[in-house]
N, C-alpha and C. Protein backbone atom coordinates (compact mmCIF):
# COMPACT_ATOMS: atom_id res chain seq x y z
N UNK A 1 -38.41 8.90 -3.83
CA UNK A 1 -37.76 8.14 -2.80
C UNK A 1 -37.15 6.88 -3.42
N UNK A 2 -35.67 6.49 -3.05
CA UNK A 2 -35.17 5.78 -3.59
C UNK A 2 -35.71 3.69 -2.88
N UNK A 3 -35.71 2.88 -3.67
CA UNK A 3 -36.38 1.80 -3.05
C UNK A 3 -35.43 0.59 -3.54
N UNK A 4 -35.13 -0.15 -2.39
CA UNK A 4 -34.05 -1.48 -2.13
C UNK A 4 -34.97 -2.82 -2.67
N UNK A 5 -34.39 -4.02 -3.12
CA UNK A 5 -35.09 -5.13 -3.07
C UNK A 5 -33.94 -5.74 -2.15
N UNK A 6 -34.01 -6.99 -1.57
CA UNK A 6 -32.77 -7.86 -0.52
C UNK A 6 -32.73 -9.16 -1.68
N UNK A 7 -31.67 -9.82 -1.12
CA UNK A 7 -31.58 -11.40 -1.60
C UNK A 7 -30.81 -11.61 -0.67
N UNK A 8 -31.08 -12.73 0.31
CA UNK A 8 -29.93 -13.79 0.92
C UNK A 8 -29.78 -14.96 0.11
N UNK A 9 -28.40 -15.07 0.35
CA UNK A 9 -28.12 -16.75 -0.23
C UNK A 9 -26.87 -17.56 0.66
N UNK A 10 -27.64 -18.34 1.42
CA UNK A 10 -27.17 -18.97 2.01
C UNK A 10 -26.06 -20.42 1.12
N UNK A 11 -24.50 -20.31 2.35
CA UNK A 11 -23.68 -21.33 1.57
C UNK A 11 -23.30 -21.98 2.46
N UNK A 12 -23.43 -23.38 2.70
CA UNK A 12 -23.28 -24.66 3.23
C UNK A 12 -21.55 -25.10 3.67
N UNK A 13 -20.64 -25.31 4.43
CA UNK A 13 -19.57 -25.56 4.48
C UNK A 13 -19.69 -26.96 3.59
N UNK A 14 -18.76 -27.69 3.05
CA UNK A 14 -18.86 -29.32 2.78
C UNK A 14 -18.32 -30.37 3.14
N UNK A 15 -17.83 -31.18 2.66
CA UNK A 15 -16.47 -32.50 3.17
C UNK A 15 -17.51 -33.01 4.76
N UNK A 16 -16.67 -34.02 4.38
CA UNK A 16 -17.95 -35.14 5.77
C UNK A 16 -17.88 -34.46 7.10
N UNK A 17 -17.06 -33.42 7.51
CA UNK A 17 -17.28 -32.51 8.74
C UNK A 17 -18.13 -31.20 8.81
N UNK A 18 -18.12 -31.23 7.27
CA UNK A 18 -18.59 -29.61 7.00
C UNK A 18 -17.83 -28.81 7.24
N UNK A 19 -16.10 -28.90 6.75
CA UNK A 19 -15.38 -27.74 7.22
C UNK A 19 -14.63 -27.73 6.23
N UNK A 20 -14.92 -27.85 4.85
CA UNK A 20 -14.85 -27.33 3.60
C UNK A 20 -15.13 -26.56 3.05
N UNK A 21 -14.46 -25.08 2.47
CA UNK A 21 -15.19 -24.00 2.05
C UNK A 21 -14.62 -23.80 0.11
N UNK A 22 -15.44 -24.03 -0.35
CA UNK A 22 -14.84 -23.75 -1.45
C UNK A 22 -15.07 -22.20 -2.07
N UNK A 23 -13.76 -21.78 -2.07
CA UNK A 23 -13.84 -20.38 -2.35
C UNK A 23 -13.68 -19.61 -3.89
N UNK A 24 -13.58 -20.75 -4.68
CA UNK A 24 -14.09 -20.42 -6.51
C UNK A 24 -15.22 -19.95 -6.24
N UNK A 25 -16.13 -21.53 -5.73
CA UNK A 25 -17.61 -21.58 -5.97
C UNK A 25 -18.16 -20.30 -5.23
N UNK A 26 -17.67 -19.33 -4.11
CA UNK A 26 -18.42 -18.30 -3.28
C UNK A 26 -17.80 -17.61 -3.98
N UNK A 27 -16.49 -17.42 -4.46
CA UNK A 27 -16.33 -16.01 -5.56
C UNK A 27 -17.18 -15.94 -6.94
N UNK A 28 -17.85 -16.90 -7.53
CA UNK A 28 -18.15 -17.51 -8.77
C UNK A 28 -19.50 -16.55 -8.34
N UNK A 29 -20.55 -17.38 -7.04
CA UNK A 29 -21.68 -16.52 -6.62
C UNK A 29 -22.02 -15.09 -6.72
N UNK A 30 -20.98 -14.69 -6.16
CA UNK A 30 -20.57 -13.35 -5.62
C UNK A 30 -20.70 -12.22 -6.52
N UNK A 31 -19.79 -13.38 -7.50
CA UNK A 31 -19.29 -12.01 -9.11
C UNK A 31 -20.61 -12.27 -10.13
N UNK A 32 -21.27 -13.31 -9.99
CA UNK A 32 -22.78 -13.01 -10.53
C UNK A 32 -23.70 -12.86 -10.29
N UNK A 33 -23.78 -12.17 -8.47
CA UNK A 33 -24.81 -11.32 -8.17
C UNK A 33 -24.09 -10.33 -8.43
N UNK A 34 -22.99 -9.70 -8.45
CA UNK A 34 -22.67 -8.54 -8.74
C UNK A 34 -22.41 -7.91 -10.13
N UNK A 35 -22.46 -8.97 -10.98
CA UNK A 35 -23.06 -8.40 -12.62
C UNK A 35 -24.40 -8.15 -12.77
N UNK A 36 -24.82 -8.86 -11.86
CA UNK A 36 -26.36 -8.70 -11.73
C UNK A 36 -27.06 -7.25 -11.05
N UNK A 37 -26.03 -6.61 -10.46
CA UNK A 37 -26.63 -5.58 -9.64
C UNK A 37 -26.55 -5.67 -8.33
N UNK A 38 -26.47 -6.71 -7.70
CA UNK A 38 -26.63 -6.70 -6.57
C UNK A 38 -25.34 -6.41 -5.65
N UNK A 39 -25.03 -5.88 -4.58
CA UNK A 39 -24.08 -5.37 -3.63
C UNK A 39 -24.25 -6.18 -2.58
N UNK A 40 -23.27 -6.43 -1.99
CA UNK A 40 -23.27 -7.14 -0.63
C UNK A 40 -23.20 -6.43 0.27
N UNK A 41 -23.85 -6.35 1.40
CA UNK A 41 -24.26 -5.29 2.50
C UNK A 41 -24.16 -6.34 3.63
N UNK A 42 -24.24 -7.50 4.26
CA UNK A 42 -23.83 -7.64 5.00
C UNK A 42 -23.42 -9.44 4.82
N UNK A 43 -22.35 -10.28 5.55
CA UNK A 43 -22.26 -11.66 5.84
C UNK A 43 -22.66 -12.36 7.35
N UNK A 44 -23.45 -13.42 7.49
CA UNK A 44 -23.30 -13.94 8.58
C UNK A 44 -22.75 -15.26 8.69
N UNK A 45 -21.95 -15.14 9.60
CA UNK A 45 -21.49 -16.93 10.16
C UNK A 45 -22.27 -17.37 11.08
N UNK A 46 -23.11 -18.32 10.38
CA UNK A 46 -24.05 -18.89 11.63
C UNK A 46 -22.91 -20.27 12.53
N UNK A 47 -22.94 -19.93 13.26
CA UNK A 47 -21.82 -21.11 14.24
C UNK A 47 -22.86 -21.68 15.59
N UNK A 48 -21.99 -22.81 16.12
CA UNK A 48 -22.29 -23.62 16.88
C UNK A 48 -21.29 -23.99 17.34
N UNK A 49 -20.99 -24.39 18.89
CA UNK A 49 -19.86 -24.37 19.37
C UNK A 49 -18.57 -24.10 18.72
N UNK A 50 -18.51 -23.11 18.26
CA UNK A 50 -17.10 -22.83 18.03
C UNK A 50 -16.84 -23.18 16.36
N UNK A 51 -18.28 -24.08 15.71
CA UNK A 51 -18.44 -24.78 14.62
C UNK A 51 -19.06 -23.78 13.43
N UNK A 52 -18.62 -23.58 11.98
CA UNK A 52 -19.42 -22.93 11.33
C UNK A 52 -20.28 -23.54 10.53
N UNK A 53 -21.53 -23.68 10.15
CA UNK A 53 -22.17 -24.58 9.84
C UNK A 53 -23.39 -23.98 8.72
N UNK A 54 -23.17 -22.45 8.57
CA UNK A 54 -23.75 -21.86 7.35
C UNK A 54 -23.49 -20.12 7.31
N UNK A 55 -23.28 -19.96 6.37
CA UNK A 55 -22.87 -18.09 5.96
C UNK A 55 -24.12 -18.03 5.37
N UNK A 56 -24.72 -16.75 5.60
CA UNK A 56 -25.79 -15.98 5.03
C UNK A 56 -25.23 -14.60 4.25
N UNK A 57 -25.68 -14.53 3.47
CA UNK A 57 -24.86 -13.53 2.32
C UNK A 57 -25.93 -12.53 2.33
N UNK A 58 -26.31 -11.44 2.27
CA UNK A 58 -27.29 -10.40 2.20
C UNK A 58 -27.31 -9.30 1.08
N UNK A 59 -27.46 -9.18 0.16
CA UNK A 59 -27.32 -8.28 -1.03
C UNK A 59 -28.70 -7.52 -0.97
N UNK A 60 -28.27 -5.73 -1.53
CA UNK A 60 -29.21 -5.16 -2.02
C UNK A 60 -28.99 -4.46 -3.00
N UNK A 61 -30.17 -4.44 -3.87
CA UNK A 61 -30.24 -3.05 -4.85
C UNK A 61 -31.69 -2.71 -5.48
N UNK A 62 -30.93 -1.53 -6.31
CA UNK A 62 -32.07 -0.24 -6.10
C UNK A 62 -33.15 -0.93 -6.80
N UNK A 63 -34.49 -0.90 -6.19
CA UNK A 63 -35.52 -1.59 -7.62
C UNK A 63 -35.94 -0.47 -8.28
N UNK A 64 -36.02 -0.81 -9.57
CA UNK A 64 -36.45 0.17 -10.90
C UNK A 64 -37.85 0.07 -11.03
């Protein structure tokens, strides 16, 4: 039977409103969980009125 490990990694908007996304730094993440093995399986936008105020990133892969 094949068996998953998870990782979330949560990413913070920035700038004094929090509505700064820097998108090097989340591609930079991204491409070294994914040298790493890991796949992205799902994103969340955690929001508040209408406000985004944290993404949850969800990766899995196979444990050896």
């Amino acid at each position: 039977m094949r068996k998953f490990e998870y990782k979330t990694v949560k990413i913070e908007p920035q700038g004094f409103w929090g509505t700064k996304l820097d998108s090097d730094k989340i591609d930079k993440i991204l491409n070294d969980l994914g040298n790493q093995g890991w796949e992205l399986v799902a994103m969340q936008d955690l929001e508040m009125n209408g406000n985004s105020w944290s993404f949850h990133y969800t990766f899995k892969r196979e444990k050896i």
